[in-house]
Protein backbone atom coordinates (compact mmCIF):
# COMPACT_ATOMS: atom_id res chain seq x y z
CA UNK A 1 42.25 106.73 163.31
CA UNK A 2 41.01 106.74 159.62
CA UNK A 3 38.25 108.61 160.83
CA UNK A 4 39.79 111.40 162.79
CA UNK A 5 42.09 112.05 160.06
CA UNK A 6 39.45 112.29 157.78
CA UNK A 7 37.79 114.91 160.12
CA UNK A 8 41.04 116.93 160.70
CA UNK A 9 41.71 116.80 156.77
CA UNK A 10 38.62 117.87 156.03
CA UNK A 11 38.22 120.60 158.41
CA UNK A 12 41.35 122.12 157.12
CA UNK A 13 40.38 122.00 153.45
CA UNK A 14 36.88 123.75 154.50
CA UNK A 15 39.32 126.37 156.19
CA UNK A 16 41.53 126.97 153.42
CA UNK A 17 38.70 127.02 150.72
CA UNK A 18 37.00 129.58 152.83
CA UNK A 19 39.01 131.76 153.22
CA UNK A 20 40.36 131.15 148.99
CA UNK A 21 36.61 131.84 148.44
CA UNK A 22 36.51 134.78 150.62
CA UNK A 23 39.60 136.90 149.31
CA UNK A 24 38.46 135.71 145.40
CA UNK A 25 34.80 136.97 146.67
CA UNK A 26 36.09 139.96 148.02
CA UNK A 27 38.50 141.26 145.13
CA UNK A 28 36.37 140.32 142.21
CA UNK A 29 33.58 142.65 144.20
CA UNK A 30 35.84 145.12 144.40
CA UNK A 31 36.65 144.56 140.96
CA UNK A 32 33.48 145.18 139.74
CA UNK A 33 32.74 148.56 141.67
CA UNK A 34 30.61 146.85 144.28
CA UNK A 35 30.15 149.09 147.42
CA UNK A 36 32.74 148.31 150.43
CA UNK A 37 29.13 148.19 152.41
CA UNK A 38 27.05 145.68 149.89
CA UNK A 39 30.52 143.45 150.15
CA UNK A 40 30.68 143.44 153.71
CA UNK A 41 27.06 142.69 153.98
CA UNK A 42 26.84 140.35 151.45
CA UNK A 43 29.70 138.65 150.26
CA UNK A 44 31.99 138.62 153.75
CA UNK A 45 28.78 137.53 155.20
CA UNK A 46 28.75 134.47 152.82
CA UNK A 47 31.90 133.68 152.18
CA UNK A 48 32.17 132.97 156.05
CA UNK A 49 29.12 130.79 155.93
CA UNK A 50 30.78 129.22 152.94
CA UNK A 51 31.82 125.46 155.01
CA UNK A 52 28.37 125.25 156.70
CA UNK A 53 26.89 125.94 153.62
CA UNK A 54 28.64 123.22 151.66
CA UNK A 55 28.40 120.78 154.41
CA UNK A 56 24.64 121.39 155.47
CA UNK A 57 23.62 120.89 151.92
CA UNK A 58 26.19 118.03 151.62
CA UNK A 59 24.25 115.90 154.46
CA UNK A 60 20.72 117.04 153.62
CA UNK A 61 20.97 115.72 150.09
CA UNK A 62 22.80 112.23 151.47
CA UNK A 63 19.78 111.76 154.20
CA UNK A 64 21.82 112.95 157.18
CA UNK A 65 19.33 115.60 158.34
CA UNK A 66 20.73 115.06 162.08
CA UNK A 67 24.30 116.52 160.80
CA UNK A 68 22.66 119.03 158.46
CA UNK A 69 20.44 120.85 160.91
CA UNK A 70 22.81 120.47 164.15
CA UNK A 71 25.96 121.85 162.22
CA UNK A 72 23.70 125.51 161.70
CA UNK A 73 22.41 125.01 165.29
CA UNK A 74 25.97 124.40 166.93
CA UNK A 75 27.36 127.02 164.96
CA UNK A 76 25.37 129.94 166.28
CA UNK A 77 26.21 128.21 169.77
CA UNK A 78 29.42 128.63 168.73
CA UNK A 79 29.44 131.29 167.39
CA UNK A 80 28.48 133.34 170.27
CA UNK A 81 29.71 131.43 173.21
CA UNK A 82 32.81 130.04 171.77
CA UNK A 83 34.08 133.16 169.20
CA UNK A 84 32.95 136.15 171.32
CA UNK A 85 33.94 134.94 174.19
CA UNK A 86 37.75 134.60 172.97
CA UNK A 87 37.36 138.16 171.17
CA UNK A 88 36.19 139.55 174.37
CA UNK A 89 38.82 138.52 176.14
CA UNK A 90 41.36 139.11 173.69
CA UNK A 91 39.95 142.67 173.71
CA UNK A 92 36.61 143.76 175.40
CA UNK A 93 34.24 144.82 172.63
CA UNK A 94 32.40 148.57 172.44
CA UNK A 95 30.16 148.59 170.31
CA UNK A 96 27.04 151.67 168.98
CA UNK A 97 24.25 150.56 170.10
CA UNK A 98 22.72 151.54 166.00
CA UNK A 99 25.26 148.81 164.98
CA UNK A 100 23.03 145.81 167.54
CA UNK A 101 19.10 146.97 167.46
CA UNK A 102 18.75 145.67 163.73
CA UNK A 103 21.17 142.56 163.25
CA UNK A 104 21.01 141.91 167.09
CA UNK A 105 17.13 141.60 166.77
CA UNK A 106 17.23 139.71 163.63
CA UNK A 107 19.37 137.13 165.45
CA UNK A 108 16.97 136.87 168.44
CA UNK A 109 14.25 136.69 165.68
CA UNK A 110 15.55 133.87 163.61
CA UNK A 111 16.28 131.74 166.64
CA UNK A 112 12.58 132.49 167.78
CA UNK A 113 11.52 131.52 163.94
CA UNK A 114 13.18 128.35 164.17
CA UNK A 115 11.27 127.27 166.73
CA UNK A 116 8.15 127.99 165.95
CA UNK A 117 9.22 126.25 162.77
CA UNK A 118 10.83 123.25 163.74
CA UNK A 119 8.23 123.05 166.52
CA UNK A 120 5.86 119.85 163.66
CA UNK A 121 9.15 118.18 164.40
CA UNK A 122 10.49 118.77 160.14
CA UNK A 123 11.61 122.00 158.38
CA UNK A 124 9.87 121.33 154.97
CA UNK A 125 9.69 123.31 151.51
CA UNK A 126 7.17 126.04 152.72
CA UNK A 127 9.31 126.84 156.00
CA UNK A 128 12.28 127.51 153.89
CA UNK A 129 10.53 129.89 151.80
CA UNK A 130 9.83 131.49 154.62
CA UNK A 131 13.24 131.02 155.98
CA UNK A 132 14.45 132.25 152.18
CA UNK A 133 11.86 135.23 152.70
CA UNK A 134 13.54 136.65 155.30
CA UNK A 135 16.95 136.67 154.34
CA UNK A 136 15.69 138.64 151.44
CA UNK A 137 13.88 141.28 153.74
CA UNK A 138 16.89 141.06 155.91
CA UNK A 139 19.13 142.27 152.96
CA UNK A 140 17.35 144.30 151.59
CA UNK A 141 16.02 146.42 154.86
CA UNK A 142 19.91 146.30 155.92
CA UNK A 143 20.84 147.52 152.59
CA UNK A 144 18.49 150.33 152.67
CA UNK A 145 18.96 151.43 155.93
CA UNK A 146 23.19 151.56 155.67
CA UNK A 147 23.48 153.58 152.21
CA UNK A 148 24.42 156.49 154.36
CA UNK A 149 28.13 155.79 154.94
CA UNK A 150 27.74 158.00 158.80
CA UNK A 151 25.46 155.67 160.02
CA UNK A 152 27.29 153.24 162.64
CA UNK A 153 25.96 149.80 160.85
CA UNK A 154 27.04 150.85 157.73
CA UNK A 155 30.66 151.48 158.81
CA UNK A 156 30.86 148.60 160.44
CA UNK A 157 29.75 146.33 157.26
CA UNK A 158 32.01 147.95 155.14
CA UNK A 159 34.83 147.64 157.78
CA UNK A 160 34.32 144.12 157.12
CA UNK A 161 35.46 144.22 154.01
CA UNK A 162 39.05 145.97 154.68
CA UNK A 163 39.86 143.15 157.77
CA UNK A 164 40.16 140.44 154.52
CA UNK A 165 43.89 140.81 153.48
CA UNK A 166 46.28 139.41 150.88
CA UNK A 167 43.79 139.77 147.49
CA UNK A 168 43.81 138.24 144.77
CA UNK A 169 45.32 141.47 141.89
CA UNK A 170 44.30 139.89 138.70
CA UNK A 171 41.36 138.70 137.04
CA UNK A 172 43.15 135.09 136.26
CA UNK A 173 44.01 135.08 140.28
CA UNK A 174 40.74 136.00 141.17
CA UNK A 175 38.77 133.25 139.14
CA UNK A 176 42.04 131.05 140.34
CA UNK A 177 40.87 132.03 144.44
CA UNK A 178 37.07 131.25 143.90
CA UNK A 179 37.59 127.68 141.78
CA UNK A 180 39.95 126.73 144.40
CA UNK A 181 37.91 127.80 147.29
CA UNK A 182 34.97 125.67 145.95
CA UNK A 183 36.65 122.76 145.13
CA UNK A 184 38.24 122.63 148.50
CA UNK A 185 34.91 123.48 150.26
CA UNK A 186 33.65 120.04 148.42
CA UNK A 187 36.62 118.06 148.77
CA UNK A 188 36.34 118.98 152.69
CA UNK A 189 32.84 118.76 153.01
CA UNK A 190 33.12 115.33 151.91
CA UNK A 191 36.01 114.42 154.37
CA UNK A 192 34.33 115.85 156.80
CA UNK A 193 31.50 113.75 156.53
CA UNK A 194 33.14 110.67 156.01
CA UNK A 195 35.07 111.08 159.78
CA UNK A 196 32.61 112.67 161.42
CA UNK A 197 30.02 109.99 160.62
CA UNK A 198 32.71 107.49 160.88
CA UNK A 199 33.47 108.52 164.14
CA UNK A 200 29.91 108.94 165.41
CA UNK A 201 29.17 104.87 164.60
CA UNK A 202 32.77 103.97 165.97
CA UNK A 203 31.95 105.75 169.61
CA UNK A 204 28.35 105.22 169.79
CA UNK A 205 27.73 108.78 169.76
CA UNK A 206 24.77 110.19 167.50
CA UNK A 207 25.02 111.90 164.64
CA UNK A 208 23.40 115.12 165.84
CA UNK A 209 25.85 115.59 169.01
CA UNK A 210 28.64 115.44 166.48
CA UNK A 211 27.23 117.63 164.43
CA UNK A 212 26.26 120.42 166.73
CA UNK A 213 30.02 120.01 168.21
CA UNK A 214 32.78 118.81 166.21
CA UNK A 215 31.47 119.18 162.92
CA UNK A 216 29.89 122.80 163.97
CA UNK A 217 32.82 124.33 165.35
CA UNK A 218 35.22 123.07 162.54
CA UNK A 219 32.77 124.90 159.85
CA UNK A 220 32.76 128.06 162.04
CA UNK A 221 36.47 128.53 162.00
CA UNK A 222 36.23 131.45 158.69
CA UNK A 223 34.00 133.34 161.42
CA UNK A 224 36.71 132.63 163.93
CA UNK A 225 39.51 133.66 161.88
CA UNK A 226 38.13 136.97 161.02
CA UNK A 227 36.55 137.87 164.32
CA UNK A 228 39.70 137.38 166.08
CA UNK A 229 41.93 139.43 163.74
CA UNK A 230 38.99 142.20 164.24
CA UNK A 231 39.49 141.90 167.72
CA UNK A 232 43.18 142.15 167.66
CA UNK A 233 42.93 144.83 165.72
CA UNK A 234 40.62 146.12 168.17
CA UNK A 235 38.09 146.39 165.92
CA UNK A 236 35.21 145.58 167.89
CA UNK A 237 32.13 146.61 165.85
CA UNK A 238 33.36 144.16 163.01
CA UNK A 239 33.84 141.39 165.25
CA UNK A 240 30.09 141.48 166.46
CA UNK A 241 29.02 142.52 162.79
CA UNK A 242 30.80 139.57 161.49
CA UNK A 243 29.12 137.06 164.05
CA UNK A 244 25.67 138.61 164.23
CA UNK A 245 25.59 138.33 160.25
CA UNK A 246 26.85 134.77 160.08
CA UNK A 247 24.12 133.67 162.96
CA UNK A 248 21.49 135.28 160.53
CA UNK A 249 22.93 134.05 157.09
CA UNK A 250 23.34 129.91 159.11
CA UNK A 251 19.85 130.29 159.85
CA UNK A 252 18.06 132.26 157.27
CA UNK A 253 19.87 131.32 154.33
CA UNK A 254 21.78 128.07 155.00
CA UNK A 255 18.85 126.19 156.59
CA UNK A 256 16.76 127.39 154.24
CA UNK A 257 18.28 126.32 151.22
CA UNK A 258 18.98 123.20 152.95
CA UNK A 259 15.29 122.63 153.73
CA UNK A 260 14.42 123.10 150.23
CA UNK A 261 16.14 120.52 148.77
CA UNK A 262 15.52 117.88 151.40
CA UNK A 263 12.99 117.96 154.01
CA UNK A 264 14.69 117.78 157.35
CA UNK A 265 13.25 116.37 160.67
CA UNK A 266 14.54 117.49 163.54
CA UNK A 267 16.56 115.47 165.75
CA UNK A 268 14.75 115.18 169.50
CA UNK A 269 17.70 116.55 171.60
CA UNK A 270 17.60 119.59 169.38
CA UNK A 271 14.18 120.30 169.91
CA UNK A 272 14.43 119.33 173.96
CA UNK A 273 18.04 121.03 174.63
CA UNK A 274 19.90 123.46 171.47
CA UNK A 275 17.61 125.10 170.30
CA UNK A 276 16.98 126.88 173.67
CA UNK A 277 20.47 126.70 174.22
CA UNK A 278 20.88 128.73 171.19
CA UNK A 279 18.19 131.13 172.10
CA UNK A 280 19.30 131.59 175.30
CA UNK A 281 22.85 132.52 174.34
CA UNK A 282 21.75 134.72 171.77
CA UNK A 283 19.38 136.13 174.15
CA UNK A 284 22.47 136.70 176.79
CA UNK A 285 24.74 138.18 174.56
CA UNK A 286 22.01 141.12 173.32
CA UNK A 287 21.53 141.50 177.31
CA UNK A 288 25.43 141.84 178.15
CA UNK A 289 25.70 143.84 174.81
CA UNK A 290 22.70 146.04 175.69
CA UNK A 291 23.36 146.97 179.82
CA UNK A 292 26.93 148.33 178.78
CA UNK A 293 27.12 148.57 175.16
CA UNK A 294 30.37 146.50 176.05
CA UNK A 295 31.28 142.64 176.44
CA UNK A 296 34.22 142.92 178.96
CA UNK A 297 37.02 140.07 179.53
CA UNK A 298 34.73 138.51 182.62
CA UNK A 299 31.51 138.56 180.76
CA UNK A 300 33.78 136.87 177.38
CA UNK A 301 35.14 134.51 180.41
CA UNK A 302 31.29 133.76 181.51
CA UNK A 303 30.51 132.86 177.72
CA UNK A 304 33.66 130.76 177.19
CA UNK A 305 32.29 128.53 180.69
CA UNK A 306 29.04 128.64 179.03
CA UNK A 307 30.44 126.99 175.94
CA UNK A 308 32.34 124.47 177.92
CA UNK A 309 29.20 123.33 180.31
CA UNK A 310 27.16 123.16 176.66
CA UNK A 311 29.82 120.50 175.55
CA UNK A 312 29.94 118.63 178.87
CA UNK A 313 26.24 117.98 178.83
CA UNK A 314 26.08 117.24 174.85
CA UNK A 315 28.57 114.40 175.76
CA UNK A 316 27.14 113.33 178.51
CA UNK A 317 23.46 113.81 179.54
CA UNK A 318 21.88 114.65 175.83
């Protein structure tokens, strides 16, 4: 019981300091004449990485490379499977095809990078650099490409600026938002950790199923939160913007800055089962995405039973 609360208690204070450090983010780049495009890019595309961030480098630097790697793993699972399949059928997503055959490429690319990478059996200092290096072509090719506001990526990267409400006015609230945002994010980190581990030695469960599950889908819940509002608002572009960039920014940048600092080996199931599974819904999504330019309620429905077989088997065969 100790355990689980710790989990739930921690998984809210990741939430909450998320989202703090995403409306502080968000005003003070406003604030300081940053470009609705650069802060949709950039700092909406962080901030919602913010809990895996926190938590990957939490477990790396405390030896729990199982946790560190399958929490950026499970989230782009999740990501896609779990989060557009509930925006889908909440409202079925059109999207311009300009807006997919950069970031929607990238995605498939990074997956593919990973493993080719992780293929030793350890991500080690020289693959994040190259994970690092990437992430800094990535920005800087997406920056470059969107500085004309017509183009359909750009507007949808500065769109996701506006779908972040209730900022932060003053300078004092701002620098409030962000120090309360990261000290939640450690506080919760921390919690998390303690339960999730906890809970992983009290079940006899490894440490990398609960991190690609439980521990992956409570860290992807800022992605969840603004996704879904997108979609209600029925705006779809964002939604996929805001999913597509947080696959890229897990991978790229997380896992790479994890790597860095500690060597990681890579659990076996990872290597015989989620990594493909992550390709592979990546890989679906760009195909459903592609045919129609659309991700209808049936196709969201197909991704949601996707999500739900993935769990069944990490519980029970891997």
């Amino acid at each position: 019981m100790l355990y689980a609360l710790s989990l739930l208690a921690g998984i809210g204070f990741l939430t909450l300091g998320g989202e703090a450090l995403i409306r502080g983010a968000v005003a003070g780049a406003q604030r300081a004449g940053v470009s609705p495009l650069l802060t949709g890019l950039v700092v909406v595309g962080f901030g919602t990485s913010a809990p895996e961030l926190v938590v990957s480098i939490d477990a790396a630097m405390n030896q729990q490379p199982d946790i560190a790697i399958g929490n950026i793993v499970g989230s782009n699972i999740g990501n896609i499977l779990l989060i557009f399949g509930l925006c889908a059928i909440i409202c079925p997503m059109t999207v311009q095809p300009q807006a997919l055959r950069r970031d929607g490429v990238v995605v498939v690319g990074a997956s593919v990078l990973f493993i080719g990478l992780a293929y030793s059996g350890a991500l080690g200092r020289l693959d994040a650099a190259i994970f690092l290096a990437c992430l800094a072509g990535y920005l800087i090719w997406a920056y470059l490409s969107e500085r004309q506001q017509t183009i359909p990526a750009a507007q949808m990267h500065a769109s996701e600026a506006d779908e972040v409400s209730a900022l932060p006015k003053t300078g004092l609230t701002i620098v409030i938002a962000l120090a309360l945002g990261l000290a939640l994010l450690i506080g919760g980190s921390q919690l998390l950790l303690y339960g999730a581990i906890g809970l992983a030695k009290a079940m006899g469960i490894s440490e990398a199923v609960i991190g690609l599950t439980i521990v992956a889908v409570g860290t992807s819940l800022p992605e969840m939160a603004v996704s879904v509002i997108a979609a209600l608002r029925r705006h779809a572009d964002v939604a996929v913007g805001n999913i597509l960039g947080s696959n890229i920014f897990n991978l790229l940048g997380i896992l790479g800055v994890s790597a860095f600092l500690q060597p990681l080996p890579i659990a076996d199931r990872v290597s015989a089962f989620d990594q493909w599974i992550m390709l592979g819904a990546a890989s679906v999504l760009m195909v459903f995405l592609y045919t129609g330019m659309r991700l209808s309620r049936i196709e969201g429905a197909l991704l949601l039973g996707g999500y739900a077989g993935y769990l069944a088997l990490s519980f029970s065969v891997f």
